[in-house]
N, C-alpha and C. Protein backbone atom coordinates (compact mmCIF):
# COMPACT_ATOMS: atom_id res chain seq x y z
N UNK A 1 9.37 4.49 -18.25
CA UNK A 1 10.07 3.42 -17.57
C UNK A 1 11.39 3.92 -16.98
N UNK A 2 11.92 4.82 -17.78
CA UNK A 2 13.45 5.03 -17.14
C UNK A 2 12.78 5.98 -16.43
N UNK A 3 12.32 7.44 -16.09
CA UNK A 3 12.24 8.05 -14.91
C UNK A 3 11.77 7.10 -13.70
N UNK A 4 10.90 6.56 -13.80
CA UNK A 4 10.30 5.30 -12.54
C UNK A 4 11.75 4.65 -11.76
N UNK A 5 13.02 4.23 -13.01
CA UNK A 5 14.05 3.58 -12.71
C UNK A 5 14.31 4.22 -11.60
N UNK A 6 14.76 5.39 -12.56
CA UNK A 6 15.79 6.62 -11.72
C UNK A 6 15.33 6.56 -10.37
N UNK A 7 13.47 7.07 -10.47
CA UNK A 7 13.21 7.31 -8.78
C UNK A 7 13.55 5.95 -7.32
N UNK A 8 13.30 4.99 -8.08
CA UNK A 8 13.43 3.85 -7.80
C UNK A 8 14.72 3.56 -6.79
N UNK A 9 15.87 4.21 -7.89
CA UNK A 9 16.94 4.02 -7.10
C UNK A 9 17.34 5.30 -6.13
N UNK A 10 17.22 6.61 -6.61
CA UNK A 10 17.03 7.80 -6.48
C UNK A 10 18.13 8.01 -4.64
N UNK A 11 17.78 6.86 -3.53
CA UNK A 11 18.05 7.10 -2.42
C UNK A 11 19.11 5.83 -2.21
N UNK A 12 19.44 5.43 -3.22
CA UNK A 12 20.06 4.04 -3.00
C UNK A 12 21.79 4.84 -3.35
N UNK A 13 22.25 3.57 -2.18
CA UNK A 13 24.07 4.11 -2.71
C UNK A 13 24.36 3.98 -3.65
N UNK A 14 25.20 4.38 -4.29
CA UNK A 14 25.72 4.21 -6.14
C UNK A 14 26.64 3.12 -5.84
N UNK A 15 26.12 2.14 -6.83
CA UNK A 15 27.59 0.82 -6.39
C UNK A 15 28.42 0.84 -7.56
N UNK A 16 29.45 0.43 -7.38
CA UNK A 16 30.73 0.16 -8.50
C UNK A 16 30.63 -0.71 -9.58
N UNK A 17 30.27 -0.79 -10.72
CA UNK A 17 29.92 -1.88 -11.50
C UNK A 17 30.73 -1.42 -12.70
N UNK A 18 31.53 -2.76 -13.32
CA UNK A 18 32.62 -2.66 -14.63
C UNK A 18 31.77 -3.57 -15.53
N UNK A 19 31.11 -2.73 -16.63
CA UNK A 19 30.16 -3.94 -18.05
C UNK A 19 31.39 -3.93 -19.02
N UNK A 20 31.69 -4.97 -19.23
CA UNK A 20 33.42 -5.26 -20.30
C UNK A 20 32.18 -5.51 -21.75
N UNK A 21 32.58 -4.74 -22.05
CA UNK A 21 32.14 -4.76 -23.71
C UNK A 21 32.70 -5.45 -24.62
N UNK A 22 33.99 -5.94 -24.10
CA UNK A 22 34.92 -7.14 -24.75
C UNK A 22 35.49 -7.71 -23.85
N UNK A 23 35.91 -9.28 -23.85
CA UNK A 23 36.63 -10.20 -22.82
C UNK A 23 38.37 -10.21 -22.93
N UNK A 24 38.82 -10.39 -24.34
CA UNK A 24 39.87 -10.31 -24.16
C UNK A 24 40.86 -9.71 -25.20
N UNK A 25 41.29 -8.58 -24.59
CA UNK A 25 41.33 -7.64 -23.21
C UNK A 25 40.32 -7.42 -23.10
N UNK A 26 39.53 -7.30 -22.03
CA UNK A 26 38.27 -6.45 -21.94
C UNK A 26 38.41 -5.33 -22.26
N UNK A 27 37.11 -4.37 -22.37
CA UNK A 27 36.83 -3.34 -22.95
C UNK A 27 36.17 -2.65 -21.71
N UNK A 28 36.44 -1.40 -21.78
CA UNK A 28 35.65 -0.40 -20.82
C UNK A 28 34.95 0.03 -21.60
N UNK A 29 33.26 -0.24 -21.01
CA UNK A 29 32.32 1.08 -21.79
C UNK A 29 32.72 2.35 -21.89
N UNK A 30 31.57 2.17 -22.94
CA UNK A 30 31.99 3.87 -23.54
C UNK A 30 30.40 4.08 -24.13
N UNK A 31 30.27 5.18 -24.85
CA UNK A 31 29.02 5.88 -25.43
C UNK A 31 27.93 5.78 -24.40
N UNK A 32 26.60 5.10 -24.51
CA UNK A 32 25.98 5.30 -23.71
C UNK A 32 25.46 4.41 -22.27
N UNK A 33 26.60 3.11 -22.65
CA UNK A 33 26.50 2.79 -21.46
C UNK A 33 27.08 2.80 -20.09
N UNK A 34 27.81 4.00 -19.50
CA UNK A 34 28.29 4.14 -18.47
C UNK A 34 26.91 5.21 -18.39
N UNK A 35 26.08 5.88 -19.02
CA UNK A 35 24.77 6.56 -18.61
C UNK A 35 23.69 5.81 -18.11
N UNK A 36 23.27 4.63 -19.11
CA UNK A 36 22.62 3.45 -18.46
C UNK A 36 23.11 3.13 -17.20
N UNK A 37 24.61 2.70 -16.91
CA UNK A 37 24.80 2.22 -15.31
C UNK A 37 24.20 3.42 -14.43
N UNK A 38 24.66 4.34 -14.72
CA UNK A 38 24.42 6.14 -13.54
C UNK A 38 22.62 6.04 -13.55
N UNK A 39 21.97 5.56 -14.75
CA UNK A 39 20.75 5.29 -14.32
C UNK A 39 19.87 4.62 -13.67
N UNK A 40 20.61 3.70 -13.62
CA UNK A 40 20.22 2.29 -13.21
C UNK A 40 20.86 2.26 -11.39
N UNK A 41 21.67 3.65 -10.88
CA UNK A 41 21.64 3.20 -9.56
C UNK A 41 23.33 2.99 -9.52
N UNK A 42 24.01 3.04 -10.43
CA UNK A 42 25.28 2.24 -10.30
C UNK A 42 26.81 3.44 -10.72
N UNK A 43 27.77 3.24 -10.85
CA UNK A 43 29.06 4.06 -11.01
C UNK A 43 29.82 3.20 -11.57
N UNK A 44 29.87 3.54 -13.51
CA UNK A 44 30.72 2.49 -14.21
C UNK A 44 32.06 3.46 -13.41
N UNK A 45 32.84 1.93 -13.19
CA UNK A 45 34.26 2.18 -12.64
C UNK A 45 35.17 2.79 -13.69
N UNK A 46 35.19 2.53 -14.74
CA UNK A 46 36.24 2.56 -15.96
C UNK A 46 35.71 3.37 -17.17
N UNK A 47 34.28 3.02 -17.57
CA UNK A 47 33.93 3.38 -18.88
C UNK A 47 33.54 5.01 -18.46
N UNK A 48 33.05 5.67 -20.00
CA UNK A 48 32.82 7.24 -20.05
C UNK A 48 31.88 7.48 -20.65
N UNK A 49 30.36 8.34 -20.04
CA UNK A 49 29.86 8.13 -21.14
C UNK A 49 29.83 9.10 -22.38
N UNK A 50 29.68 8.77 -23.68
CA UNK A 50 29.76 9.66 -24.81
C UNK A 50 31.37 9.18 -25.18
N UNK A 51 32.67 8.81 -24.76
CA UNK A 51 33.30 8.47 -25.19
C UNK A 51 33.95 6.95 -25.92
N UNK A 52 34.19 6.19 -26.16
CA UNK A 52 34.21 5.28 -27.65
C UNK A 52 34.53 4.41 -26.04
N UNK A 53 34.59 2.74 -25.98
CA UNK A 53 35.22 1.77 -25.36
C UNK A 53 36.21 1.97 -25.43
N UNK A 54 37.44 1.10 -24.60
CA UNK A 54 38.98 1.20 -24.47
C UNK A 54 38.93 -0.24 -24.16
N UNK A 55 40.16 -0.76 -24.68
CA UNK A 55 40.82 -1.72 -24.14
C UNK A 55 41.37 -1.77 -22.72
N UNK A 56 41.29 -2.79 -21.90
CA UNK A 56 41.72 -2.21 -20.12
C UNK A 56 42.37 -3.51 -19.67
N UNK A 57 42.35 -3.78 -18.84
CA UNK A 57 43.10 -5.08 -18.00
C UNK A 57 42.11 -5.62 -16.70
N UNK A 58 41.93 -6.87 -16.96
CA UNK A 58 41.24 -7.61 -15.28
C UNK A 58 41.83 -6.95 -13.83
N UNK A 59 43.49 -6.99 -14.19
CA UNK A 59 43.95 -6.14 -12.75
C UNK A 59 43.51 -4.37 -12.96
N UNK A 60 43.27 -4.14 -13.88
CA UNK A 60 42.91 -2.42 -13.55
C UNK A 60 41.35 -2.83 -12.86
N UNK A 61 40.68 -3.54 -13.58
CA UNK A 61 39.21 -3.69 -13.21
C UNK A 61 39.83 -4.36 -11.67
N UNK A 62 39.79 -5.04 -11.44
CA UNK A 62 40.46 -5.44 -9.90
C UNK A 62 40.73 -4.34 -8.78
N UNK A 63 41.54 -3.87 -9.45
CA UNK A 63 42.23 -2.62 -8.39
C UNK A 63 41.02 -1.70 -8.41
N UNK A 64 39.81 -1.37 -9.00
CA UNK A 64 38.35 -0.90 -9.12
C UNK A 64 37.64 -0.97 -8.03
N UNK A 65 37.93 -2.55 -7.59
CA UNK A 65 37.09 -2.98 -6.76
C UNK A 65 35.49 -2.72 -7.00
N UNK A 66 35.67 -3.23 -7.65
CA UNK A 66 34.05 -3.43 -8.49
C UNK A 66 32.91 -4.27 -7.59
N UNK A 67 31.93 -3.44 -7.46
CA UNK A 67 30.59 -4.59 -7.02
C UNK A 67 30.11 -5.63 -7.53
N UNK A 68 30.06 -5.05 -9.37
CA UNK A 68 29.17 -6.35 -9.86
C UNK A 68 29.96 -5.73 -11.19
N UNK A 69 30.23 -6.91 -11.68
CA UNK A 69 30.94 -7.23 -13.00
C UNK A 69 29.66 -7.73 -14.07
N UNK A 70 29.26 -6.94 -15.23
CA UNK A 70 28.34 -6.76 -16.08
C UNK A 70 29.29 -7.75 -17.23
N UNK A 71 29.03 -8.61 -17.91
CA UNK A 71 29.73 -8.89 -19.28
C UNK A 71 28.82 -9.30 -20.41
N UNK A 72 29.33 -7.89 -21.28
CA UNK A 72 27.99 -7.49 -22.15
C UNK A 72 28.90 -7.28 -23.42
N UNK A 73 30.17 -7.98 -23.88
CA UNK A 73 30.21 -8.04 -25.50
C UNK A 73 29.34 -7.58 -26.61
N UNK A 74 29.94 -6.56 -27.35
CA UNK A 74 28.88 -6.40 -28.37
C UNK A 74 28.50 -7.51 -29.44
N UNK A 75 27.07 -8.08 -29.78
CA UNK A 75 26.75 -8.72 -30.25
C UNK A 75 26.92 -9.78 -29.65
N UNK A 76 26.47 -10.11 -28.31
CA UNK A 76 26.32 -11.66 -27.86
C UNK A 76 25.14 -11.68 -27.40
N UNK A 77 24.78 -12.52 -27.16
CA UNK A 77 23.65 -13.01 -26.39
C UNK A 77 24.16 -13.03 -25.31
N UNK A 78 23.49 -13.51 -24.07
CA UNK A 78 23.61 -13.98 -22.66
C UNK A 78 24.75 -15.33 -22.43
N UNK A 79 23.75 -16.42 -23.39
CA UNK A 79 24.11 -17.92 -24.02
C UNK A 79 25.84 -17.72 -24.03
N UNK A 80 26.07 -16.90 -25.32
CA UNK A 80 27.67 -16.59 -25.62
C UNK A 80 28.16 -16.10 -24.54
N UNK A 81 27.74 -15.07 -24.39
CA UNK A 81 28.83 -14.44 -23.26
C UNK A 81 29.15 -15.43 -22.53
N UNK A 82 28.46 -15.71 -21.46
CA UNK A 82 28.49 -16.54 -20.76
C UNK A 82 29.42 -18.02 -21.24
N UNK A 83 29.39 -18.34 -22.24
CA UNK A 83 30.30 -19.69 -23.18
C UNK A 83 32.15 -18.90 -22.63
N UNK A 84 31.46 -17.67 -23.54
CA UNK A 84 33.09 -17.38 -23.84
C UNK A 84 33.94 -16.47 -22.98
N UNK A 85 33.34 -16.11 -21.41
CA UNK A 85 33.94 -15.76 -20.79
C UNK A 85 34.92 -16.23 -19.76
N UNK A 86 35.82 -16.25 -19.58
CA UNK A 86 37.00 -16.75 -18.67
C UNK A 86 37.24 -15.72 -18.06
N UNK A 87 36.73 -15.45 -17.01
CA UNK A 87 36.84 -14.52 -15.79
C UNK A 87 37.97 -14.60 -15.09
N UNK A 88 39.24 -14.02 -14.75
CA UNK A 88 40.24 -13.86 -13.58
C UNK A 88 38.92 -13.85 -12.23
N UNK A 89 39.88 -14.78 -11.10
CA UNK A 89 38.99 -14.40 -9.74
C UNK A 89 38.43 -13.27 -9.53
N UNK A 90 37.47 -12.44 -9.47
CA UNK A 90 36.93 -11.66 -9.07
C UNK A 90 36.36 -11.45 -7.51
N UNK A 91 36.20 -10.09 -6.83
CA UNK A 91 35.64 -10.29 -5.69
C UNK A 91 34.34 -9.75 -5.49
N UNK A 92 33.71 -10.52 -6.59
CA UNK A 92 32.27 -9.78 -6.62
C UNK A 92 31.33 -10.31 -7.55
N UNK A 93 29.89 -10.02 -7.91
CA UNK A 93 29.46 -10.84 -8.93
C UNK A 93 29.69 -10.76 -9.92
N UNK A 94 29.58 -11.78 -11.04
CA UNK A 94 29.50 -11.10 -12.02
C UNK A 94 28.34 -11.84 -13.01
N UNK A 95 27.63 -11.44 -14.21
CA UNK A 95 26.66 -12.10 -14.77
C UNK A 95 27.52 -11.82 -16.34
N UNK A 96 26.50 -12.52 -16.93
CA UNK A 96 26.36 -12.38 -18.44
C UNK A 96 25.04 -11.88 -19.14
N UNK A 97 25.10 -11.05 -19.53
CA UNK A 97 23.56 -10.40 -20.44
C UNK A 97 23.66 -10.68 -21.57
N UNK A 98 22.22 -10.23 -22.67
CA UNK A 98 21.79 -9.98 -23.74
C UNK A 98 22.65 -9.25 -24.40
N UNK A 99 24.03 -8.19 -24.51
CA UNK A 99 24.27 -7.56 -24.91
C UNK A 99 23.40 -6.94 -26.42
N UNK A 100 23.55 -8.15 -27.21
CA UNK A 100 22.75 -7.39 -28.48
C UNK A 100 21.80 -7.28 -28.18
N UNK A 101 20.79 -7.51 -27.82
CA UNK A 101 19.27 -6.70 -27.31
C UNK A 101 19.16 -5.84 -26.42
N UNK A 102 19.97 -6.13 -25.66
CA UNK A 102 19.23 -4.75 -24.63
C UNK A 102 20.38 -3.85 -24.49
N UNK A 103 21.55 -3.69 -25.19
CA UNK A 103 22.87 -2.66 -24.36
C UNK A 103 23.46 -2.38 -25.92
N UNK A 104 24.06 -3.10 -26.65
CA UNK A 104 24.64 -2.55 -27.63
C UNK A 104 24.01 -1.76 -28.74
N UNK A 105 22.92 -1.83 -29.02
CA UNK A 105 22.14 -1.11 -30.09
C UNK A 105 21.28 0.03 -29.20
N UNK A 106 21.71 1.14 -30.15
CA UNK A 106 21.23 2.65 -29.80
C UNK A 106 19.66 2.42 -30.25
N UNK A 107 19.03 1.74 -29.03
CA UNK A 107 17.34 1.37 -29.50
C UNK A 107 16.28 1.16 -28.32
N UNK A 108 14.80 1.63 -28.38
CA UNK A 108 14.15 1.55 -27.09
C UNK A 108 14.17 0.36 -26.55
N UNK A 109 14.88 -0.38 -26.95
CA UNK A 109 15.07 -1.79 -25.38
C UNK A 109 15.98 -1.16 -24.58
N UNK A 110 17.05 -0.20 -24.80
CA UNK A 110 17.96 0.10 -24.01
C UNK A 110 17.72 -0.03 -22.49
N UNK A 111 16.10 0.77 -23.12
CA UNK A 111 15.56 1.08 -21.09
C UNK A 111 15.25 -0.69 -20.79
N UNK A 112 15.04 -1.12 -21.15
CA UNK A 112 15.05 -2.69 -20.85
C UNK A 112 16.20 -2.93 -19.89
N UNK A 113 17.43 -2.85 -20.83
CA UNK A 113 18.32 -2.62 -20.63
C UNK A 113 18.60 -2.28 -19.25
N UNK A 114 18.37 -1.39 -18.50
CA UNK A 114 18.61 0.20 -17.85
C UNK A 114 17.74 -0.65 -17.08
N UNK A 115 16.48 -1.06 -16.77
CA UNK A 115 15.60 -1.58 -16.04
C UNK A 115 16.54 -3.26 -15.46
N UNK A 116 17.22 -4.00 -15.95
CA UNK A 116 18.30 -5.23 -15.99
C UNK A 116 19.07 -4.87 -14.75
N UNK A 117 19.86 -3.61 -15.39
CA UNK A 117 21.27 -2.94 -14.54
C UNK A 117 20.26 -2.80 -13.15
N UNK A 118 19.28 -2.06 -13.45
CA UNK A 118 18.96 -1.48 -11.99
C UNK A 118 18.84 -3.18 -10.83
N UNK A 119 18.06 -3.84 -11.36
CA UNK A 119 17.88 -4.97 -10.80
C UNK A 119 18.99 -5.51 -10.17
N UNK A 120 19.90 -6.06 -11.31
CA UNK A 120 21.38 -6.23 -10.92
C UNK A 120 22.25 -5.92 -10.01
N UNK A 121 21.97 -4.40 -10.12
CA UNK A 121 22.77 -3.34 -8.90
C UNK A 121 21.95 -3.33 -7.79
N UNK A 122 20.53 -3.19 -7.58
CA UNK A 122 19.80 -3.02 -6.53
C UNK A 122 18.61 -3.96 -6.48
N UNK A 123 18.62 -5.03 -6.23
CA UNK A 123 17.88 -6.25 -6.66
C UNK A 123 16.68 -6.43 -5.56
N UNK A 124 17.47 -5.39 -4.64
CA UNK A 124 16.23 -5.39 -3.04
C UNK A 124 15.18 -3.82 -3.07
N UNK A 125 15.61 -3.25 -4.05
CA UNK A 125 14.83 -1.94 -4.59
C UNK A 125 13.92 -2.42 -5.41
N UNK A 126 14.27 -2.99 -6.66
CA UNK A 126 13.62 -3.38 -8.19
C UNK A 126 13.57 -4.82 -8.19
N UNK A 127 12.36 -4.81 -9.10
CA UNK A 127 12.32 -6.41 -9.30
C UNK A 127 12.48 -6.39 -10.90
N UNK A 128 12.83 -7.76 -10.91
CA UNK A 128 13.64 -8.37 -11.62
C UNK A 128 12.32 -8.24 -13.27
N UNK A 129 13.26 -7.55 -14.42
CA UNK A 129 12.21 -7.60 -15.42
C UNK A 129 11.88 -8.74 -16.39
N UNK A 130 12.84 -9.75 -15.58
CA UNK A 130 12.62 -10.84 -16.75
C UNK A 130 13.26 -11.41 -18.01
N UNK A 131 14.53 -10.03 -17.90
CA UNK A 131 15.42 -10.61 -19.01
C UNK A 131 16.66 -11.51 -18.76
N UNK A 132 16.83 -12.15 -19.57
CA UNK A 132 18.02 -13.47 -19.57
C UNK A 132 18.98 -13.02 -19.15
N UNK A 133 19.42 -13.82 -18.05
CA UNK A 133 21.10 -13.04 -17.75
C UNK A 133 21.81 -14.69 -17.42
N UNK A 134 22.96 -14.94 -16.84
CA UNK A 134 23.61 -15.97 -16.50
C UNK A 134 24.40 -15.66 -15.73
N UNK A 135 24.17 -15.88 -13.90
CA UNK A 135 25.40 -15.54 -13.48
C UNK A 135 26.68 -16.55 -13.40
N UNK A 136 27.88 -15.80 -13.60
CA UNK A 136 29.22 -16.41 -13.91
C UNK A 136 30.00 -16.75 -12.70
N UNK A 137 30.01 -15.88 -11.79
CA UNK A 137 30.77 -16.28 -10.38
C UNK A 137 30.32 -15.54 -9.25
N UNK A 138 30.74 -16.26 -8.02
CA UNK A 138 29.98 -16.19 -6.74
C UNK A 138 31.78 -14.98 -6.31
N UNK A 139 31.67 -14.21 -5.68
CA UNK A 139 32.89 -13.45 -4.66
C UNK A 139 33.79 -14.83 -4.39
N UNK A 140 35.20 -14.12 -4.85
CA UNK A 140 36.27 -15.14 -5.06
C UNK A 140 37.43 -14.52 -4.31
N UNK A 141 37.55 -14.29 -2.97
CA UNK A 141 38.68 -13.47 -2.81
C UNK A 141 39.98 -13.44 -3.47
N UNK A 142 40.80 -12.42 -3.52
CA UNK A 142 42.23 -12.67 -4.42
C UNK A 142 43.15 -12.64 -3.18
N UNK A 143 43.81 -13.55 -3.55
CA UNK A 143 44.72 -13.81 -2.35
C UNK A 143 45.63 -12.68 -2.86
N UNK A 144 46.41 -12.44 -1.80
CA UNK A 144 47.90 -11.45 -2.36
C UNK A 144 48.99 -12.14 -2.54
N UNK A 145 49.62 -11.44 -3.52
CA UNK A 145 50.71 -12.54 -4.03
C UNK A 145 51.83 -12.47 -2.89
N UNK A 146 52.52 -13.62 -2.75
CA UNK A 146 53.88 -13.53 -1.43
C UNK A 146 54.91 -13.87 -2.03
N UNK A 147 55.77 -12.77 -2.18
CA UNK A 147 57.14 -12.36 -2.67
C UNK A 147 57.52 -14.08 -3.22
N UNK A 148 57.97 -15.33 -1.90
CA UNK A 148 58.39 -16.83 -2.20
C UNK A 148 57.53 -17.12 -3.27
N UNK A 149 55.95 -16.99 -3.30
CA UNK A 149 54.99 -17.77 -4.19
C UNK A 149 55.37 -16.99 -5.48
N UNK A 150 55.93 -15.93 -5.89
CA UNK A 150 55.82 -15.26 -7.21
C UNK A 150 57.34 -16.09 -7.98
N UNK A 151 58.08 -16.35 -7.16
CA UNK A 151 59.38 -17.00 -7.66
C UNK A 151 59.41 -18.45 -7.90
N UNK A 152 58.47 -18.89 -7.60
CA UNK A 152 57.94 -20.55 -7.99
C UNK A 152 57.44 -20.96 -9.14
């Protein structure tokens, strides 16, 4: 399943995608899911893979300019995430996944997993495998702040 992914995307642009492993502060992936995104077609903005999560900020993820905003808490469902996320405007999508089934546990759903992302990131390449997601917001431009409006 994951080589099929790979080829799948193989000719496709790499898009920018931030999966927050925690909401607040969010978390930048780490261990093996910034490998899942690179498989799946995509370029985690922030996370590393093989190295532990970090704590980060909505404006670092912002200044990213991220394609698609992944929010995959360890140990939530789709259901939760989705409850307990309070998103800053974003300019891009963002969903809510399975985290505990298909991303946080070092286990063969991963490629499940990995098969999700690809969809997600390249949805006109791959079709969709069927797992639960919830999307959270539609592209929200951020206005820029104006010197008068910050003193109000």
């Amino acid at each position: 399943m994951i080589a099929e992914i790979r080829a799948q995307v193989a000719d496709a642009p790499m898009r920018s995608v931030f999966v927050a492993e925690w909401l607040q502060p969010p978390y930048a992936a780490g261990h093996w899911i910034p490998e899942m995104v690179e498989i799946a077609g995509g370029r985690e903005i922030l996370g590393h893979a093989g190295a532990p999560s970090y704590p980060t900020s909505w404006e670092a993820v912002r200044n990213e300019r991220p394609e698609l905003v992944v929010v995959a808490p360890c140990g939530f469902d789709h259901e939760r995430a989705a409850r307990e996320a309070a998103l800053p405007p974003l300019a891009c999508r963002a969903v809510a996944v399975d985290s505990n089934a298909y991303y946080a546990r070092p286990a063969p759903r991963l490629a499940d997993g990995i098969a999700q992302l690809a969809f997600l990131i390249h949805p006109g390449l791959v079709d969709d495998p069927g797992l639960p997601y919830v999307e959270l917001a539609t592209p929200t431009p951020v206005a820029p702040t104006i010197l008068g409006d910050a003193a109000r």
